[in-house]
Protein backbone atom coordinates (compact mmCIF):
# COMPACT_ATOMS: atom_id res chain seq x y z
CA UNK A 1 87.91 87.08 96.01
CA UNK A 2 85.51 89.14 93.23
CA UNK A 3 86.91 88.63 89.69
CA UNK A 4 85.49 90.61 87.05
CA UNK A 5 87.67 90.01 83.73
CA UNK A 6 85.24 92.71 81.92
CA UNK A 7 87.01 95.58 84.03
CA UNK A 8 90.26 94.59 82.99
CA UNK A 9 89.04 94.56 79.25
CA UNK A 10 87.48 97.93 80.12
CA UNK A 11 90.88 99.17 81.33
CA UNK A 12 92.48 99.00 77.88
CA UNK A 13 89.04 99.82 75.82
CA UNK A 14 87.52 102.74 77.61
CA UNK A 15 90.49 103.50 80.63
CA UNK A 16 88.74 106.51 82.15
CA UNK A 17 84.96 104.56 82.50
CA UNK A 18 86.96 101.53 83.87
CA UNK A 19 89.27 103.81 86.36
CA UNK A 20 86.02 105.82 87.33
CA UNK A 21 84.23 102.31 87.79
CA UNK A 22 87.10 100.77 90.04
CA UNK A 23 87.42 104.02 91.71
CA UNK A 24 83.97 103.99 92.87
CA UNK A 25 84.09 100.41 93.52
CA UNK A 26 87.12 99.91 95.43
CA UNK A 27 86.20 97.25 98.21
CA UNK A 28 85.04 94.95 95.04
CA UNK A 29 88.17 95.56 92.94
CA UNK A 30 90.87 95.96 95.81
CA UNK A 31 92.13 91.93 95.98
CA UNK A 32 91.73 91.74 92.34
CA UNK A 33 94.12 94.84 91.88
CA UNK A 34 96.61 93.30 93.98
CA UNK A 35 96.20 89.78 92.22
CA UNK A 36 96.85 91.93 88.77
CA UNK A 37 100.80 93.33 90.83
CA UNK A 38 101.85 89.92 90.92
CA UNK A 39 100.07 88.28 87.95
CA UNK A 40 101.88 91.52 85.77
CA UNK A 41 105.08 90.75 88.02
CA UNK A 42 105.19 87.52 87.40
CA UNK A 43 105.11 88.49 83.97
CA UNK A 44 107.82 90.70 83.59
CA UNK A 45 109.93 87.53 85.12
CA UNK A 46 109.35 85.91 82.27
CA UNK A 47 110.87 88.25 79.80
CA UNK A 48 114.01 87.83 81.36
CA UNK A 49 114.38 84.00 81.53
CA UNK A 50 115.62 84.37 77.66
CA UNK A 51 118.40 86.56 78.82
CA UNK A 52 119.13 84.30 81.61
CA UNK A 53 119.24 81.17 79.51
CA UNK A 54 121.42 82.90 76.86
CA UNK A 55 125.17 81.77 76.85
CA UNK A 56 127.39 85.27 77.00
CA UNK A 57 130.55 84.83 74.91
CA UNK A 58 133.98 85.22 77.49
CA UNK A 59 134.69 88.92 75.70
CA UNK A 60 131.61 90.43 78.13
CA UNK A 61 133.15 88.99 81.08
CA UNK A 62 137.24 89.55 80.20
CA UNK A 63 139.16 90.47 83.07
CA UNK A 64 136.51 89.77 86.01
CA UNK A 65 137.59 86.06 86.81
CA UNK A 66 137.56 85.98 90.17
CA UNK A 67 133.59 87.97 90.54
CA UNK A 68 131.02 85.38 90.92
CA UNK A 69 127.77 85.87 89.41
CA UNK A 70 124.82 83.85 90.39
CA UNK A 71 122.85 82.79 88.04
CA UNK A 72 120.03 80.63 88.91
CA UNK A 73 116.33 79.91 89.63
CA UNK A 74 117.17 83.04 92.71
CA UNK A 75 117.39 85.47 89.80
CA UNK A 76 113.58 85.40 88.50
CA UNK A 77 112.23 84.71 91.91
CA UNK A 78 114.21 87.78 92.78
CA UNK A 79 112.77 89.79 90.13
CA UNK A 80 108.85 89.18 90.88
CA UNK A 81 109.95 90.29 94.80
CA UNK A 82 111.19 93.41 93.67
CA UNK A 83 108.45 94.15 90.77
CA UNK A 84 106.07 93.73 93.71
CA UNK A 85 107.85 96.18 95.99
CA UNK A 86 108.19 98.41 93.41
CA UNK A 87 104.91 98.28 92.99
CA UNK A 88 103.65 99.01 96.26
CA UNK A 89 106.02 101.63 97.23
CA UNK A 90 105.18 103.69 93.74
CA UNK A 91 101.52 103.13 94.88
CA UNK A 92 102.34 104.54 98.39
CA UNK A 93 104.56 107.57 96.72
CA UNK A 94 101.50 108.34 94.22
CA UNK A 95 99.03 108.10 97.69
CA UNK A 96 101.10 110.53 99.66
CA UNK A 97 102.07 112.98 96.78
CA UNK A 98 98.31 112.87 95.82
CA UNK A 99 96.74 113.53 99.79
CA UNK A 100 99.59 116.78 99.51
CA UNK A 101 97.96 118.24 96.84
CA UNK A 102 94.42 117.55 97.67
CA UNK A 103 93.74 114.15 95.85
CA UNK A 104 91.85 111.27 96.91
CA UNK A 105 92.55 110.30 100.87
CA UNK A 106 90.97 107.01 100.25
CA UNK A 107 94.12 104.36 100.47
CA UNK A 108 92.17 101.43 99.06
CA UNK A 109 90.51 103.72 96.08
CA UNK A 110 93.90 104.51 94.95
CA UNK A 111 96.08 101.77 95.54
CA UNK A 112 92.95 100.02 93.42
CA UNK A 113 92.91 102.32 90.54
CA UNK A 114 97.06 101.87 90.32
CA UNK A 115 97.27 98.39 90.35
CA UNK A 116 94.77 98.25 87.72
CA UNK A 117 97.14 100.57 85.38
CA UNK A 118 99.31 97.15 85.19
CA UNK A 119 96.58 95.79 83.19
CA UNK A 120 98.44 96.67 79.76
CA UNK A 121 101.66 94.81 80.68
CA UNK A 122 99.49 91.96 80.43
CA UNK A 123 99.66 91.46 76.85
CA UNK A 124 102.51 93.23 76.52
CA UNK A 125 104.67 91.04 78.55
CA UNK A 126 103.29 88.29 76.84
CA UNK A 127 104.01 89.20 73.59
CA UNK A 128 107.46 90.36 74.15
CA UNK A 129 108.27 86.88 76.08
CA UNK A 130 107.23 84.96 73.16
CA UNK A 131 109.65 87.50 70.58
CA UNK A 132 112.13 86.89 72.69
CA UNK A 133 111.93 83.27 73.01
CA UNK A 134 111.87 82.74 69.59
CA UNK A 135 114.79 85.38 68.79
CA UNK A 136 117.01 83.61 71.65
CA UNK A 137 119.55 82.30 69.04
CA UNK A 138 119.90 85.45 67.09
CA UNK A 139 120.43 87.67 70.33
CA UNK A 140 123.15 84.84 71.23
CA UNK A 141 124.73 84.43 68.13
CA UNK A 142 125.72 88.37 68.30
CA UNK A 143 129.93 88.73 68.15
CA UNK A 144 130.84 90.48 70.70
CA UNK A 145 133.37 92.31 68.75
CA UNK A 146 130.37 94.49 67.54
CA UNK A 147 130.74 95.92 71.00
CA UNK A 148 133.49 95.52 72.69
CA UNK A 149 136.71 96.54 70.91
CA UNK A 150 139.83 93.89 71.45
CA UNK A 151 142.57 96.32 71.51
CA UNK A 152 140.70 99.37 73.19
CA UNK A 153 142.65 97.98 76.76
CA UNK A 154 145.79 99.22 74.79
CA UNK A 155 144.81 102.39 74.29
């Protein structure tokens, strides 16, 4: 497996040279673009482990007693399985919309170039986990009577 870290630095510096480069290089780049799905997937898990650990006041849950909500360890493991499958079947939508209209007929050159467009979630997922691991007491500290209104069942 070919990793080339400069690409993916390319990517957010000079996109179009980096695309044009993958592109052109797809047999080289094609493990590493699928290595960057789950690395970015695995990612976006992480941003929701706050909101997971985060203890909901009754008021969002009133009236729904008897509905069982799993929450566990199945929740983020869940989440990276469908951020993959997301990812592949936009990847296959993009390859068949783009053979209709004449684009590239080359599977591995485009599923190559399109996992490399995950590239910015990288730091972006990163930054946002570590915001909202250090906000976790302020989102959970939130009254819920700023949403939800007590008597608006009366009404």
């Amino acid at each position: 497996m070919y990793f080339d870290p400069n690409v993916i630095l390319r990517v957010i510096t000079a996109p179009n040279s980096a695309f044009a480069h993958i592109r052109d290089n797809e047999e080289k780049y094609f493990a590493q673009s699928i290595g960057l799905l789950i690395f970015t997937s695995i990612l976006g898990a992480l941003m929701l482990i706050p909101f997971i650990m985060i203890p909901l006041d009754e008021a969002y849950f009133e009236g729904v007693d008897d509905a069982n909500f799993p929450t566990d360890n199945t929740d983020v493991i869940l989440f990276v399985g469908i951020n993959i499958l997301n990812g592949f079947i936009s990847a296959v939508l993009f390859y068949f919309i783009g053979k209709k209209i004449g684009g590239n007929t080359n599977w591995k050159k485009v599923f190559s170039v399109i996992f490399h467009t995950h590239v910015p979630l990288i730091p972006m997922s990163v930054v946002l986990s570590i915001l909202l691991f250090l906000m976790m007491d302020s989102i959970a500290s939130i009254d819920s009577s700023l949403f939800i209104e007590l008597d608006e069942d009366e009404e």
